[in-house]
PDB file of N, CA and C in Angstrom:
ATOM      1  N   UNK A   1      85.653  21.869-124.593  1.00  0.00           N
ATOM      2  CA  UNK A   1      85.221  20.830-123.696  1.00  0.00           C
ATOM      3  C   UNK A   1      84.530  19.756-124.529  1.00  0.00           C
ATOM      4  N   UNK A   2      84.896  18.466-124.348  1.00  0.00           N
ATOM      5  CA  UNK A   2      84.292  17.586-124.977  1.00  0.00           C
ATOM      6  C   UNK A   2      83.461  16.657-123.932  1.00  0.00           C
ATOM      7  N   UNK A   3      82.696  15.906-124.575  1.00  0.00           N
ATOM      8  CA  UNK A   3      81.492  15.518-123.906  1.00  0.00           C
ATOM      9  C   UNK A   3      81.831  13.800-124.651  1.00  0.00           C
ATOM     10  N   UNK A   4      82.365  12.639-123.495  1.00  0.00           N
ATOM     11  CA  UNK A   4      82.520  11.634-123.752  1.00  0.00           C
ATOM     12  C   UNK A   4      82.374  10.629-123.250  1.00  0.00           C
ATOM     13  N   UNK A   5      81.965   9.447-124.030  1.00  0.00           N
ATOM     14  CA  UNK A   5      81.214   7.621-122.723  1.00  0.00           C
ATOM     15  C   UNK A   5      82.393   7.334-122.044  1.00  0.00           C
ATOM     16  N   UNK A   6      82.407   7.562-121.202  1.00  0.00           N
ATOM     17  CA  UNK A   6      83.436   6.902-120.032  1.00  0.00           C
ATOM     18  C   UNK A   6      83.271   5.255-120.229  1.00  0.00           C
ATOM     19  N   UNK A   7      83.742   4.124-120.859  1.00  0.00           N
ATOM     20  CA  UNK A   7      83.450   3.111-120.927  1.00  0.00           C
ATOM     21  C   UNK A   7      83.170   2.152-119.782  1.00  0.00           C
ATOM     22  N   UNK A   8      84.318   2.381-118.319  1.00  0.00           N
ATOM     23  CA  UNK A   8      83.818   1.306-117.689  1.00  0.00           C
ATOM     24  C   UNK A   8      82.380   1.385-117.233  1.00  0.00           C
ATOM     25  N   UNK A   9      81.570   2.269-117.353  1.00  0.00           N
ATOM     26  CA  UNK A   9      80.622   2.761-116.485  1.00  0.00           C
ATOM     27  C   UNK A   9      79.345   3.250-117.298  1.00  0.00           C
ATOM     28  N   UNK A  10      79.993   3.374-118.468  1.00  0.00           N
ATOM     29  CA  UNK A  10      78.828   4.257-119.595  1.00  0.00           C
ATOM     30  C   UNK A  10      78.134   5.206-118.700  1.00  0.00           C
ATOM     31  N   UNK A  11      78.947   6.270-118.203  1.00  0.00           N
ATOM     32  CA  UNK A  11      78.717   7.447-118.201  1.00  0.00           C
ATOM     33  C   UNK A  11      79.514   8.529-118.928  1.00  0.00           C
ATOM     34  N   UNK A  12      78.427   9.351-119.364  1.00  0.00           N
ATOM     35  CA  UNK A  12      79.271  11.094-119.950  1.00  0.00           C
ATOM     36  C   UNK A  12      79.870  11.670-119.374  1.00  0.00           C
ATOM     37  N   UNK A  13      81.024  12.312-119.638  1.00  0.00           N
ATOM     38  CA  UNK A  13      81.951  13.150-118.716  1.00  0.00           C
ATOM     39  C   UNK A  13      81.964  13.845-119.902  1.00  0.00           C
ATOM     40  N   UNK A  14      82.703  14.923-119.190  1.00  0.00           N
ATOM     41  CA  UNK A  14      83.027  16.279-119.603  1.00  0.00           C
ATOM     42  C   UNK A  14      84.396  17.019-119.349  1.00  0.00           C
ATOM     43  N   UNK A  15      85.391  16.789-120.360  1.00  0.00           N
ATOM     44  CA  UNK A  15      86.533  16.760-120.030  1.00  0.00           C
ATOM     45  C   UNK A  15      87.387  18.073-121.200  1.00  0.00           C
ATOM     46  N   UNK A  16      88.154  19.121-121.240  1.00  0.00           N
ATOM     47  CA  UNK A  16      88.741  19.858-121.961  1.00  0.00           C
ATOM     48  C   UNK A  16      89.686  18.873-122.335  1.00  0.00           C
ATOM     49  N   UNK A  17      89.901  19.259-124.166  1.00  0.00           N
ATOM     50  CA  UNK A  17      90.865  18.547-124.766  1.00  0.00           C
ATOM     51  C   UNK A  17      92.460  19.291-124.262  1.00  0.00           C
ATOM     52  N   UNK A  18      93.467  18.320-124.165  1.00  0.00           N
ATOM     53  CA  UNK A  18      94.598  18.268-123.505  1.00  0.00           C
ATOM     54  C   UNK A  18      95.603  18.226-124.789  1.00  0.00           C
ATOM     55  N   UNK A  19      95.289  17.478-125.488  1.00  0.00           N
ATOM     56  CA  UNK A  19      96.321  16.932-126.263  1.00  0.00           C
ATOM     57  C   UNK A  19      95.751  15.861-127.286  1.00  0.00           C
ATOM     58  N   UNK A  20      96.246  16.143-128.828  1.00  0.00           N
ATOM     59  CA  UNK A  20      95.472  15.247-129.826  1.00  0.00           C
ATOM     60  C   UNK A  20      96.723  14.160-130.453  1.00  0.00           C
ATOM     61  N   UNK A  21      96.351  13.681-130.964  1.00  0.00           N
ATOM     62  CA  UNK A  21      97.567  12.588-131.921  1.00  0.00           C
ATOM     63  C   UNK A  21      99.091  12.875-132.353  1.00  0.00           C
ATOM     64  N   UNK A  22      99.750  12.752-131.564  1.00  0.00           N
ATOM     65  CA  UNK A  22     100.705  12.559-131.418  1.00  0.00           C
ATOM     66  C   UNK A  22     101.482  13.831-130.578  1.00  0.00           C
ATOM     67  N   UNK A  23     100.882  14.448-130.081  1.00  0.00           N
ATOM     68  CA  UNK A  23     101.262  15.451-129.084  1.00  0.00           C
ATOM     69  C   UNK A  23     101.831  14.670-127.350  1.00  0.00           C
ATOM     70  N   UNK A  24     102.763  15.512-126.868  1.00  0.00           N
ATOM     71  CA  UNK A  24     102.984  15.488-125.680  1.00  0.00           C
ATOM     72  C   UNK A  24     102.748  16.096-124.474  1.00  0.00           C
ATOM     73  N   UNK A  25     101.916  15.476-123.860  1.00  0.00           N
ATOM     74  CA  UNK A  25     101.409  16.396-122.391  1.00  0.00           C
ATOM     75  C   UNK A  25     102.296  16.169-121.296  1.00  0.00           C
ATOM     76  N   UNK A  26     102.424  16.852-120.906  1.00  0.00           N
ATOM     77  CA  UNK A  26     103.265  16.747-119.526  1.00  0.00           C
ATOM     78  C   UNK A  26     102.548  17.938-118.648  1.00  0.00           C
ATOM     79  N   UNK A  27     102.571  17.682-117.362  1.00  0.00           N
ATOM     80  CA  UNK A  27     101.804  18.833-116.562  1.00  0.00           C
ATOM     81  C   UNK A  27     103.328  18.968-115.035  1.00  0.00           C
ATOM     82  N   UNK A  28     103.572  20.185-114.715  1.00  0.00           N
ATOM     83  CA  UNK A  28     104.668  20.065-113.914  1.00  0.00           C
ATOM     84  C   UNK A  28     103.848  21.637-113.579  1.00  0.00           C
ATOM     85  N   UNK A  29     103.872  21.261-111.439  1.00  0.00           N
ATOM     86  CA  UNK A  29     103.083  21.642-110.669  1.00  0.00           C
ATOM     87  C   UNK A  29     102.262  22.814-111.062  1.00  0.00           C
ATOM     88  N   UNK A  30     101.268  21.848-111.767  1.00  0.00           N
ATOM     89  CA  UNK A  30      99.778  22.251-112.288  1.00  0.00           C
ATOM     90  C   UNK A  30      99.895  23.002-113.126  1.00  0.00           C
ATOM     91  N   UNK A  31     100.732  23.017-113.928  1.00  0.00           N
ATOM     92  CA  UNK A  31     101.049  23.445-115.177  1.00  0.00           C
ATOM     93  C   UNK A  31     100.872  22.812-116.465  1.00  0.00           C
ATOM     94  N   UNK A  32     100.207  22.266-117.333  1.00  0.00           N
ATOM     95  CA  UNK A  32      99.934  21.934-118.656  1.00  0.00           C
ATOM     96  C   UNK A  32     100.935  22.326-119.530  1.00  0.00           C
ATOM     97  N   UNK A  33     101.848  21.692-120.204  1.00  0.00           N
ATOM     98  CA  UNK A  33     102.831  21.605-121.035  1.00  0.00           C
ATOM     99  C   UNK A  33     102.354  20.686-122.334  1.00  0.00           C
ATOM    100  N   UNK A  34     102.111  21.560-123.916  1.00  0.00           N
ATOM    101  CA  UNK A  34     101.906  20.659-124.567  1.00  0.00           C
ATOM    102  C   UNK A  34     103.342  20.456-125.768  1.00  0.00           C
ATOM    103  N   UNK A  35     103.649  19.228-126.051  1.00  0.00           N
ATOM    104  CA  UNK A  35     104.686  19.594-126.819  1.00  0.00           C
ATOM    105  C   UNK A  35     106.044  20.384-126.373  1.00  0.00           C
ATOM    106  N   UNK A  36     106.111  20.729-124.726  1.00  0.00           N
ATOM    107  CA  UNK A  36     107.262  21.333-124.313  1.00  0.00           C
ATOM    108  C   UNK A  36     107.036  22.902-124.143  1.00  0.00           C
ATOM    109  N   UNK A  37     105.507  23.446-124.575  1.00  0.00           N
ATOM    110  CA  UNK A  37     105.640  24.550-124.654  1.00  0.00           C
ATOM    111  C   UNK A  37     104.516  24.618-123.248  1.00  0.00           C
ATOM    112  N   UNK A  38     104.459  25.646-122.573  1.00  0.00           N
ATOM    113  CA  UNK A  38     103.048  25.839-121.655  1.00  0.00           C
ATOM    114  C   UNK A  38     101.848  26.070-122.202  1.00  0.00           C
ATOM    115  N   UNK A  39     100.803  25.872-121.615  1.00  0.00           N
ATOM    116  CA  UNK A  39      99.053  25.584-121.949  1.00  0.00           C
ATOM    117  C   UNK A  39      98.578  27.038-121.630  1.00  0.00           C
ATOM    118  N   UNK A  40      98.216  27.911-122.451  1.00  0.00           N
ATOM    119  CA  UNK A  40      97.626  29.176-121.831  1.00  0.00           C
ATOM    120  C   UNK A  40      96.169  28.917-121.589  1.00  0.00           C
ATOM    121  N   UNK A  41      96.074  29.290-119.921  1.00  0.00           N
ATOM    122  CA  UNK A  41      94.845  28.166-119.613  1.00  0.00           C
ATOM    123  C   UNK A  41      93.946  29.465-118.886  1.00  0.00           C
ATOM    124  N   UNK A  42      93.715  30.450-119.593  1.00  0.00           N
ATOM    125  CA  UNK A  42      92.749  31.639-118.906  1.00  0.00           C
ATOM    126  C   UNK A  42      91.676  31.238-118.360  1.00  0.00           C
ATOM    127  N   UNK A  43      90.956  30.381-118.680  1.00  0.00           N
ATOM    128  CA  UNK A  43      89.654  30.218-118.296  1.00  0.00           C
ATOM    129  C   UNK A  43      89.540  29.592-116.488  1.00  0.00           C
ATOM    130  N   UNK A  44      90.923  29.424-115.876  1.00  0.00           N
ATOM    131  CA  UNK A  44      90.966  28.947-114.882  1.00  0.00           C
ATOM    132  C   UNK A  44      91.692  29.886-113.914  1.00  0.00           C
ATOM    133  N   UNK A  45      91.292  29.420-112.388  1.00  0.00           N
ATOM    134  CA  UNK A  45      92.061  30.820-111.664  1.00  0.00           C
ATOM    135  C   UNK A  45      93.332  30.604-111.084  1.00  0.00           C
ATOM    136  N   UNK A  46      93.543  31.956-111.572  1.00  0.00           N
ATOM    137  CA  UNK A  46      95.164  32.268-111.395  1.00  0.00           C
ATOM    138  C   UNK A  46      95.710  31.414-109.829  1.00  0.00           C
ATOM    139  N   UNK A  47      96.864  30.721-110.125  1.00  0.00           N
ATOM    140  CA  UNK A  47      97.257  29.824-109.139  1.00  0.00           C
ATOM    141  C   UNK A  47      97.469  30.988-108.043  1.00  0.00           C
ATOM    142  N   UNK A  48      97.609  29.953-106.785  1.00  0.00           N
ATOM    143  CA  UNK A  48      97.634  30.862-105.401  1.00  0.00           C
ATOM    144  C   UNK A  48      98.923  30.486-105.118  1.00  0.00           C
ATOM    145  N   UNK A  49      99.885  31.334-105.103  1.00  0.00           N
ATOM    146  CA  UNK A  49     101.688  31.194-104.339  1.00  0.00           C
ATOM    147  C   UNK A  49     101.682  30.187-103.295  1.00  0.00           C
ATOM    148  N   UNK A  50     101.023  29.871-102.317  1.00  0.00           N
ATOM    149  CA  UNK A  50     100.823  29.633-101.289  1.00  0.00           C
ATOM    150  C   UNK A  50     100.560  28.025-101.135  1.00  0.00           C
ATOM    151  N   UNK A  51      99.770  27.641-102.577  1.00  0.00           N
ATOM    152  CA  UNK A  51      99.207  26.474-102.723  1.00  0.00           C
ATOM    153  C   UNK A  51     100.762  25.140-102.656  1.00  0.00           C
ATOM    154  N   UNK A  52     100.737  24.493-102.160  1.00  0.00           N
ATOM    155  CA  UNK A  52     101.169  23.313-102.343  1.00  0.00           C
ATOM    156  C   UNK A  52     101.722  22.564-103.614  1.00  0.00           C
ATOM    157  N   UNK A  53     102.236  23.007-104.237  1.00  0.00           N
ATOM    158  CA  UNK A  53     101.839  21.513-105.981  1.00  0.00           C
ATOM    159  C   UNK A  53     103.050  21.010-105.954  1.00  0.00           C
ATOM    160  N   UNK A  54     103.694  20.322-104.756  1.00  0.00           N
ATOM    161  CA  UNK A  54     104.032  19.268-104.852  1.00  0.00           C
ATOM    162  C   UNK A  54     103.349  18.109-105.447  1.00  0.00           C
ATOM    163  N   UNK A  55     104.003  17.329-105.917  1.00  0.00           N
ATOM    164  CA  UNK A  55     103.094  15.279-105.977  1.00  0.00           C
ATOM    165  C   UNK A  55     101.841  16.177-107.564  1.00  0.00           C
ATOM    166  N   UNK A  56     102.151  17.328-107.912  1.00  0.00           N
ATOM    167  CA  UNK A  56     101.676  17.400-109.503  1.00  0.00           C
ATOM    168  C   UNK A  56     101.954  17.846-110.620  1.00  0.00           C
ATOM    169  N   UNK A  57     103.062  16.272-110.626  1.00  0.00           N
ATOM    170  CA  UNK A  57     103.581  16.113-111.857  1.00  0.00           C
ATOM    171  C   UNK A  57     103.338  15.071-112.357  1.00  0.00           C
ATOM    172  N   UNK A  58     103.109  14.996-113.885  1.00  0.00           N
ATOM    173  CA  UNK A  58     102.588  13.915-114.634  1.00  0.00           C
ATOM    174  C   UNK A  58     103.635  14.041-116.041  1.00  0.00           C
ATOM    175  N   UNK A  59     103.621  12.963-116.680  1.00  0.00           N
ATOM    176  CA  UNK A  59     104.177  12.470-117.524  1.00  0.00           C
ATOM    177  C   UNK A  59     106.170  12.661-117.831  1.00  0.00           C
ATOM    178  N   UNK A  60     106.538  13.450-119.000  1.00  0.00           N
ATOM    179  CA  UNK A  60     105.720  12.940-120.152  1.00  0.00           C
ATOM    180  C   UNK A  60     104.823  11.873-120.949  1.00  0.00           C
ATOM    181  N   UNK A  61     103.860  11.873-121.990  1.00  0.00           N
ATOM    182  CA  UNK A  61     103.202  10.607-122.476  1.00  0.00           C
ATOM    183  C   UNK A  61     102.696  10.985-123.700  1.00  0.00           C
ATOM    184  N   UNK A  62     103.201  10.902-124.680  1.00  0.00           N
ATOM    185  CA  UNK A  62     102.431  11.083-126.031  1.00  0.00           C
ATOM    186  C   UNK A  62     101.208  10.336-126.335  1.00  0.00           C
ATOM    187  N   UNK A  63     100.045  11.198-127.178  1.00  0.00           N
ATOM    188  CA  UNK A  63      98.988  10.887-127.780  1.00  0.00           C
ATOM    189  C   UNK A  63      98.913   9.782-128.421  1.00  0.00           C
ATOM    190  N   UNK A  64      98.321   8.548-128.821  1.00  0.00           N
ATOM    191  CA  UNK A  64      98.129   8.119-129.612  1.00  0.00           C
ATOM    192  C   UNK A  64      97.345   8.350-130.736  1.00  0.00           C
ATOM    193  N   UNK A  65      97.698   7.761-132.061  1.00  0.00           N
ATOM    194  CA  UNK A  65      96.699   7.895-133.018  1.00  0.00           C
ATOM    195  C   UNK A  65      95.021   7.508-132.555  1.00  0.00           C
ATOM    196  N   UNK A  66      94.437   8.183-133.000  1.00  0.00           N
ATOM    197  CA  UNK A  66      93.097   7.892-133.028  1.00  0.00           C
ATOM    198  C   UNK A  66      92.657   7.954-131.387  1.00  0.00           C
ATOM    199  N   UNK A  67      93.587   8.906-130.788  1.00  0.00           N
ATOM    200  CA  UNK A  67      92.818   9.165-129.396  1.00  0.00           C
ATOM    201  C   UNK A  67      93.045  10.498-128.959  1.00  0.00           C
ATOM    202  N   UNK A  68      92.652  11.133-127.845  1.00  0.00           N
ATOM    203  CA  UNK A  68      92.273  12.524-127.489  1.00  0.00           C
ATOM    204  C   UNK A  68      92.995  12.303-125.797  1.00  0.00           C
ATOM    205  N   UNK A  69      93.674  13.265-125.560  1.00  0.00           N
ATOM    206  CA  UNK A  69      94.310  13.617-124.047  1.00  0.00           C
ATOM    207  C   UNK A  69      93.230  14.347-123.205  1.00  0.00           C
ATOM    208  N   UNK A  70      92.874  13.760-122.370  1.00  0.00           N
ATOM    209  CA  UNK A  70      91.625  15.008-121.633  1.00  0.00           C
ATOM    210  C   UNK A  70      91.614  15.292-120.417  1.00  0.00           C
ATOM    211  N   UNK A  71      91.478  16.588-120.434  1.00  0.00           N
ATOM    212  CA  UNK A  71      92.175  16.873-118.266  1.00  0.00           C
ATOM    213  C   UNK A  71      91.074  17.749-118.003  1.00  0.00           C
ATOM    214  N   UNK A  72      90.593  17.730-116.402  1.00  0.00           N
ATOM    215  CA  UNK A  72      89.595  18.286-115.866  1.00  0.00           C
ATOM    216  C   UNK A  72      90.171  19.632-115.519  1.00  0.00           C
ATOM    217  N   UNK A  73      89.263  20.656-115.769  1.00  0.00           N
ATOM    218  CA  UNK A  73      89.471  21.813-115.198  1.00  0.00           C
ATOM    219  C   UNK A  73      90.195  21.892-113.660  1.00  0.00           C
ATOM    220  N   UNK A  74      89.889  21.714-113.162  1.00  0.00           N
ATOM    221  CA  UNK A  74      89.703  21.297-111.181  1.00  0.00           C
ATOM    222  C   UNK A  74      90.843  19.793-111.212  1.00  0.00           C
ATOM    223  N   UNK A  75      92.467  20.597-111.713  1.00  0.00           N
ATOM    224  CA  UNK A  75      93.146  19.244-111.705  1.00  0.00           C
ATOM    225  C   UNK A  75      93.528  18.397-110.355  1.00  0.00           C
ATOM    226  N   UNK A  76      93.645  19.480-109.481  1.00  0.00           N
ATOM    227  CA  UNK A  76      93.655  18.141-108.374  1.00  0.00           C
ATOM    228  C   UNK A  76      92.566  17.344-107.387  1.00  0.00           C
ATOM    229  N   UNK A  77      91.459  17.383-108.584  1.00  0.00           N
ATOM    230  CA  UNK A  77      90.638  16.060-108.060  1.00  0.00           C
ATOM    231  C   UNK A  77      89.434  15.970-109.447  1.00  0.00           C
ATOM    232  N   UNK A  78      90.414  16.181-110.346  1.00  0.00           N
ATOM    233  CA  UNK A  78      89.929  15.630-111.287  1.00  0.00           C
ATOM    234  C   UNK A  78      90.135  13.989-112.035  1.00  0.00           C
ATOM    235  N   UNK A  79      89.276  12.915-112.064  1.00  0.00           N
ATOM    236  CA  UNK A  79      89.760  11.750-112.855  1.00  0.00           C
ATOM    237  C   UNK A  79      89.653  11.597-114.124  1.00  0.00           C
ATOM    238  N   UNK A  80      91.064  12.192-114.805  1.00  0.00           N
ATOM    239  CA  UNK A  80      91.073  11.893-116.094  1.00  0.00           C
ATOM    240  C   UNK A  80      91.973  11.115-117.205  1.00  0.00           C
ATOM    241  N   UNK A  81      92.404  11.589-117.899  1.00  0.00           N
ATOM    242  CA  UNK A  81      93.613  10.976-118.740  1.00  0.00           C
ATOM    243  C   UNK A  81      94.819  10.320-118.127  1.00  0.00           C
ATOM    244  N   UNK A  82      94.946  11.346-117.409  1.00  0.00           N
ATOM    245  CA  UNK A  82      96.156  11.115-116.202  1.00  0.00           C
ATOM    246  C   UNK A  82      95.859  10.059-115.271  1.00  0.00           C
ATOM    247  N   UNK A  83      94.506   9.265-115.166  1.00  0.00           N
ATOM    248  CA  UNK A  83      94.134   7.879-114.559  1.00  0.00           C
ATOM    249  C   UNK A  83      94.027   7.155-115.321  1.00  0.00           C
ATOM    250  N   UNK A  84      92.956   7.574-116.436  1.00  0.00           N
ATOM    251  CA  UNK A  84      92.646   6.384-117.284  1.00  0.00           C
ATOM    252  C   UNK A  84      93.252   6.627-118.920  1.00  0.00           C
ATOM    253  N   UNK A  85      94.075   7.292-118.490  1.00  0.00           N
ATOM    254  CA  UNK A  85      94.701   6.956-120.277  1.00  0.00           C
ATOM    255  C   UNK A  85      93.856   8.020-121.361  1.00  0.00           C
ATOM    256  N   UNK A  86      94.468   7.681-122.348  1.00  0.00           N
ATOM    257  CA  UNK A  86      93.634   8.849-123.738  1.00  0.00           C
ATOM    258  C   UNK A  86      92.297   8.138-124.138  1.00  0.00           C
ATOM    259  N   UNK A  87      91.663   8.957-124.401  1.00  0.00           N
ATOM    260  CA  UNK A  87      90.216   8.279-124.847  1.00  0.00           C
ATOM    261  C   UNK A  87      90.316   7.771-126.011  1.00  0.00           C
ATOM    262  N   UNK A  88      89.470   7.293-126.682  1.00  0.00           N
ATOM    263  CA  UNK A  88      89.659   6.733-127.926  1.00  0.00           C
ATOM    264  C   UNK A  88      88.594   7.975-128.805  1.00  0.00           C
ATOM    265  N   UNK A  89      88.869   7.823-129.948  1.00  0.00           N
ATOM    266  CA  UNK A  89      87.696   9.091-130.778  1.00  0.00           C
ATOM    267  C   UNK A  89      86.184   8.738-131.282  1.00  0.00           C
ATOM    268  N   UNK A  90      86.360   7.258-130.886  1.00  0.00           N
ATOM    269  CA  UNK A  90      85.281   6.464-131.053  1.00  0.00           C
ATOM    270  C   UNK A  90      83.997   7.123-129.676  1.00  0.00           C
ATOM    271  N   UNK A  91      84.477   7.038-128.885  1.00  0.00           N
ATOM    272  CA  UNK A  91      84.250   7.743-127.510  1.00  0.00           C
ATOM    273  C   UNK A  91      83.446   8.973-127.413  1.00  0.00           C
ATOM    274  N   UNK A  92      83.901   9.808-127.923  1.00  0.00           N
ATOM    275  CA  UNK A  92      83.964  10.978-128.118  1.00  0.00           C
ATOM    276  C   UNK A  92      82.116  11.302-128.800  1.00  0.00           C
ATOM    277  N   UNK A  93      81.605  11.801-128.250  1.00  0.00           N
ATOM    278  CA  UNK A  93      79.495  12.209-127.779  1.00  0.00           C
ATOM    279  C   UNK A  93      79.401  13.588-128.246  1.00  0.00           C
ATOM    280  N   UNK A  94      80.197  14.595-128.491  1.00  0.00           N
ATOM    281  CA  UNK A  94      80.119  15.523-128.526  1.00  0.00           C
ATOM    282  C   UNK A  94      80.845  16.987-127.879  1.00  0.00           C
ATOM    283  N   UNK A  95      80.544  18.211-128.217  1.00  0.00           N
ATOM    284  CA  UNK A  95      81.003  18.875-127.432  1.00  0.00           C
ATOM    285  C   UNK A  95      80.312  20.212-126.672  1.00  0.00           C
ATOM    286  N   UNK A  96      80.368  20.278-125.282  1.00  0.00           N
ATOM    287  CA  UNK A  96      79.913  20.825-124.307  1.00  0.00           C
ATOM    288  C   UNK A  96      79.682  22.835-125.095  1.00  0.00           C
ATOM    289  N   UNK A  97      78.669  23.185-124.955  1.00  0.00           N
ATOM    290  CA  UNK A  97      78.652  24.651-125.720  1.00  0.00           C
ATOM    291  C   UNK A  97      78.700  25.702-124.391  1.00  0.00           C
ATOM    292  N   UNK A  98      78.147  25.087-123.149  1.00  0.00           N
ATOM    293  CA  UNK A  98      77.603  25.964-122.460  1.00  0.00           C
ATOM    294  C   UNK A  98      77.563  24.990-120.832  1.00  0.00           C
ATOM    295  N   UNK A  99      77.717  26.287-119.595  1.00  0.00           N
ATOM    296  CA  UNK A  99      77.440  25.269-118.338  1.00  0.00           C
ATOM    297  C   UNK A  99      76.016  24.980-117.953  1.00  0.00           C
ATOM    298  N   UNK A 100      74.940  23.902-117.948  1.00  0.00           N
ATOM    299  CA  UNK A 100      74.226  23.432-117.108  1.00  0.00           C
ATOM    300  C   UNK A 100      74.049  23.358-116.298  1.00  0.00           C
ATOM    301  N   UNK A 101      75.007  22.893-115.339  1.00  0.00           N
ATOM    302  CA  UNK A 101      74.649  23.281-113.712  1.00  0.00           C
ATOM    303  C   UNK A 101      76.038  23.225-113.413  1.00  0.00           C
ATOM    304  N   UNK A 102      76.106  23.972-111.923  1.00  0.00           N
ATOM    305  CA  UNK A 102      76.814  24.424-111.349  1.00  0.00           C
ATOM    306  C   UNK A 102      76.691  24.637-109.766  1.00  0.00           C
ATOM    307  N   UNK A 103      77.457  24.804-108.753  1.00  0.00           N
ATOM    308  CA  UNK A 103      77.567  24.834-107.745  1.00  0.00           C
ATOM    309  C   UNK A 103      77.774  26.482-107.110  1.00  0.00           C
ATOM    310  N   UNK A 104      78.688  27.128-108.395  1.00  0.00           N
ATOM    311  CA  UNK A 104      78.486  28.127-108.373  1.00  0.00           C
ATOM    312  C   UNK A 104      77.568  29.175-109.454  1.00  0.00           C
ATOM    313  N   UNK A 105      76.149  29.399-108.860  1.00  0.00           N
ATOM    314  CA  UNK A 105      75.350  29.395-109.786  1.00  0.00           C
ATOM    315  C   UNK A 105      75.576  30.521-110.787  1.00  0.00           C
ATOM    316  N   UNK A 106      76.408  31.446-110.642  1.00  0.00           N
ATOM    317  CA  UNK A 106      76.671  32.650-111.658  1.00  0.00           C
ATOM    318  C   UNK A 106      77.280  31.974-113.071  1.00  0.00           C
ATOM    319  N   UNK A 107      77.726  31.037-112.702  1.00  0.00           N
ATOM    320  CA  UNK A 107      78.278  30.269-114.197  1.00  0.00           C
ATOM    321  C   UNK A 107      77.190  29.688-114.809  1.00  0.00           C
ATOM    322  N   UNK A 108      75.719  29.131-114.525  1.00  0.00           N
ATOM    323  CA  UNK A 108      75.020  28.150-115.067  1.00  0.00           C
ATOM    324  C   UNK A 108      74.220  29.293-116.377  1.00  0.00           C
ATOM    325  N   UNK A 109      74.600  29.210-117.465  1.00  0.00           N
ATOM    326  CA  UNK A 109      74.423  29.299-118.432  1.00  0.00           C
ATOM    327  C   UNK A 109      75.332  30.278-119.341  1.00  0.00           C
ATOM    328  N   UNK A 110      76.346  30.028-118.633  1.00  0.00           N
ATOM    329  CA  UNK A 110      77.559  30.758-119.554  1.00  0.00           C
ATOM    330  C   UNK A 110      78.355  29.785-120.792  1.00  0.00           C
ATOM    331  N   UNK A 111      79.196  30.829-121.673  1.00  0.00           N
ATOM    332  CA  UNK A 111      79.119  29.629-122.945  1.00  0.00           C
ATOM    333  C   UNK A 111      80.921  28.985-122.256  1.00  0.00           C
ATOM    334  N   UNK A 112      80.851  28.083-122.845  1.00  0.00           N
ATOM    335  CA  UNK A 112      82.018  27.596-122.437  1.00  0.00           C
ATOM    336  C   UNK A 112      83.360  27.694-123.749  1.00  0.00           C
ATOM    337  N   UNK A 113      84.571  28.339-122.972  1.00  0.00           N
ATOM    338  CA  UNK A 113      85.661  28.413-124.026  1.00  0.00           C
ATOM    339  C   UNK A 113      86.341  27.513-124.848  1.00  0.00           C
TER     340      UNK A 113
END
């Protein structure tokens, strides 16, 4: 998880890296594809049969040099790459070790993968 200035707004977000310089992301219904291969994405819960994922599909779109692909855990209502494009590395604040807060409080101080 990286920790980066959102420019229009100069706020920090907190976004898992997706895809680095010159890689290809593509996501096909809520699936993370990097380079053509699938994203082994354990840290998130196992999709539900039942769920909908129509309307989530994105790309393909290769990386640019000197920028970072970044997708929210929680992809369908997450705003990330897939709105605003690759970040730049200039951008880039750091990276997230651990959760702070949470909604579900059993996570707030677990380390992050």
């Amino acid at each position: 998880m990286i920790l980066f200035l959102f420019a229009p707004t100069n706020a920090l977000l907190v976004k898992r890296v997706a895809g680095i310089p010159g890689d290809t992301i593509e996501i096909d219904h809520d699936n993370v594809m990097r380079n053509g291969d699938p994203v082994q994405e354990l840290y998130l819960e196992p999709p539900n049969p039942s769920d909908d994922t129509s309307g989530s599909e994105f790309g393909p779109e290769t990386v640019p040099e000197g920028e970072l692909y970044l997708i929210g855990d929680n992809r369908r209502n997450s705003y990330d790459s897939r709105y605003f494009g690759p970040v730049k590395l200039s951008q880039i604040r750091g990276k997230a070790l651990f959760v702070y807060w949470s909604t579900d409080h059993a996570r707030i101080g677990k380390s992050i993968r």
